[in-house]
Protein backbone atom coordinates (compact mmCIF):
# COMPACT_ATOMS: atom_id res chain seq x y z
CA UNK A 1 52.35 -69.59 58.62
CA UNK A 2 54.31 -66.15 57.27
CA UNK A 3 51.66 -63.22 56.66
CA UNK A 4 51.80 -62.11 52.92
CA UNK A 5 51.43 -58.37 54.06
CA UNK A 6 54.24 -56.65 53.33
CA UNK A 7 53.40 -54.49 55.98
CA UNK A 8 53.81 -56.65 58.81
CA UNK A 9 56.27 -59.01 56.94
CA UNK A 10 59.22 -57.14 55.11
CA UNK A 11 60.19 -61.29 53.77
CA UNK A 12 57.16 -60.70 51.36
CA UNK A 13 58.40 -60.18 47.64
CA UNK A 14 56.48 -57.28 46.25
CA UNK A 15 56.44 -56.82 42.29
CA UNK A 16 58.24 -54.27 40.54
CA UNK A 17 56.20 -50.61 39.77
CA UNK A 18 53.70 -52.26 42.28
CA UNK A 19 52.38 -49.72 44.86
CA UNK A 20 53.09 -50.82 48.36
CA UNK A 21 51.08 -50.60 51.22
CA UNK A 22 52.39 -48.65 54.34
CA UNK A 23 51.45 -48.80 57.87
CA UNK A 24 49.92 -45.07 59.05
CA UNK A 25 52.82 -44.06 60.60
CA UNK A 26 51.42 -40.83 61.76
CA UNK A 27 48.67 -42.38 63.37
CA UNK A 28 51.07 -44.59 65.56
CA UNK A 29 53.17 -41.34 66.31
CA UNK A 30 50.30 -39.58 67.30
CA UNK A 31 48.97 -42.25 69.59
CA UNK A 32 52.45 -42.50 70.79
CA UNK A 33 52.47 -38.60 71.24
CA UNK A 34 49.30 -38.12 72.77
CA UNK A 35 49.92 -40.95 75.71
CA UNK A 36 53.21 -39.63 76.37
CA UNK A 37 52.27 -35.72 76.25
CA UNK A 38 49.47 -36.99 79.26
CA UNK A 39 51.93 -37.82 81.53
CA UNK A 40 52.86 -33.84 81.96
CA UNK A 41 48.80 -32.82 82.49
CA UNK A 42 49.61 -32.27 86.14
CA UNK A 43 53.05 -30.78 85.74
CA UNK A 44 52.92 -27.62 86.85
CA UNK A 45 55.40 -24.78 84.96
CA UNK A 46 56.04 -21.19 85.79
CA UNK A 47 55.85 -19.05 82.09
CA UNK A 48 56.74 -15.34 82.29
CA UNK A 49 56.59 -13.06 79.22
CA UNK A 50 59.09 -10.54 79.57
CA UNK A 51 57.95 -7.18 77.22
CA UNK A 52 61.39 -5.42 78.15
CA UNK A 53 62.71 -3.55 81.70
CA UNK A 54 63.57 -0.99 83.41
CA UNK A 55 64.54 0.67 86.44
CA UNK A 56 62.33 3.10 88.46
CA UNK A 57 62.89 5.17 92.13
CA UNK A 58 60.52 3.33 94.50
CA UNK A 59 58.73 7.02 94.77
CA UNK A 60 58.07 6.86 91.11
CA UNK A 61 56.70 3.55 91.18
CA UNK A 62 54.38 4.30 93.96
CA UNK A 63 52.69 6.91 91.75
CA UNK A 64 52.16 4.36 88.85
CA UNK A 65 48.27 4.53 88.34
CA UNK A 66 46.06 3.17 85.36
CA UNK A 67 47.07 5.45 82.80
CA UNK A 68 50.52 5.75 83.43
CA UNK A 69 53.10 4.72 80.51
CA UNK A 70 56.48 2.89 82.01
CA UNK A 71 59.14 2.90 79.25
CA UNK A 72 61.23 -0.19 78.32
CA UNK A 73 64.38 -0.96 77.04
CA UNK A 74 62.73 -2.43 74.15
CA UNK A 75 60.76 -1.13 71.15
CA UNK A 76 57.79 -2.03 69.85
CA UNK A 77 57.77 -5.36 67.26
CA UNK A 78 61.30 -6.54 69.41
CA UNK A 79 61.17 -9.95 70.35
CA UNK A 80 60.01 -10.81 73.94
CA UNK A 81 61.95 -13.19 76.33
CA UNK A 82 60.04 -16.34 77.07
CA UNK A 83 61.01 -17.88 80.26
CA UNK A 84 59.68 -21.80 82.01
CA UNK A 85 60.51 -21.49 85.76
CA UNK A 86 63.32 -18.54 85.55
CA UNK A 87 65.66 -20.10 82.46
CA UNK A 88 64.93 -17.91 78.87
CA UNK A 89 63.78 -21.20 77.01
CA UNK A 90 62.41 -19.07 73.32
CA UNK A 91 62.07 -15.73 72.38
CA UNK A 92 58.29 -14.40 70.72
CA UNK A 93 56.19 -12.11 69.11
CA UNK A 94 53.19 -10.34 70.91
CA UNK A 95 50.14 -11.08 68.86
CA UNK A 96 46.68 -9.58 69.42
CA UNK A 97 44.05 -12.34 68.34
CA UNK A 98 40.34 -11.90 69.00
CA UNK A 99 40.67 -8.59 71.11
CA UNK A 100 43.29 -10.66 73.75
CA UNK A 101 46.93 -10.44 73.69
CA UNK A 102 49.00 -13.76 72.91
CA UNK A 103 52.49 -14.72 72.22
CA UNK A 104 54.08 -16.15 69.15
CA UNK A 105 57.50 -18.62 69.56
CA UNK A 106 59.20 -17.58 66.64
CA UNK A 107 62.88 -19.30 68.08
CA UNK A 108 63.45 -22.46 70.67
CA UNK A 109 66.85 -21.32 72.14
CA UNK A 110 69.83 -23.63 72.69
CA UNK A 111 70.30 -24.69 76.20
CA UNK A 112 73.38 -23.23 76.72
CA UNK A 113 71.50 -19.64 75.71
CA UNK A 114 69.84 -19.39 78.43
């Protein structure tokens, strides 16, 4: 015997202006999402934040101590490189959220980017 849920059975006739009921797709998705996002729990990734560069004599670098300032090629606010195992995958803002320093992706990059 056909269900008479129009969810499950898209045969059932539904009157007109009548409100239909709909399956909670995000639910499903996020099931769905949650299973498949568990396989990569034991994947492990190489991230590097990269503020800017630059180049320094070996002499200078071996009198780098705590206070020391090392300028950059980039300013201040510029967006930093994001980088999964050595490819530039985004680009980021540096954020400072309850006293610690984090990273906003503000752009995925195209693969061919990189």
């Amino acid at each position: 015997m056909a269900s008479a849920d129009p969810t499950t059975n898209p045969s059932v006739a539904v009157p007109s202006g009548a409100a239909v009921p709909l399956p909670d797709f995000a639910r499903a998705r996020s099931t769905e999402a949650a299973s498949a996002i568990g396989m990569l729990s034991d994947v492990n990734l190489s991230v590097r934040i990269e503020l800017g560069r630059t180049k320094m004599l070996v002499e200078d670098v071996l009198r780098l101590n705590t206070d020391s300032v090392v300028e950059l090629d980039k300013a201040a606010g510029d967006p930093v490189d994001i980088y999964v195992n050595g490819r530039r995958v985004a680009r980021g803002e540096v954020l400072v959220l309850n006293e610690n320093f984090c990273v906003r992706v503000s752009e995925i990059l195209e693969p061919f980017e990189s």
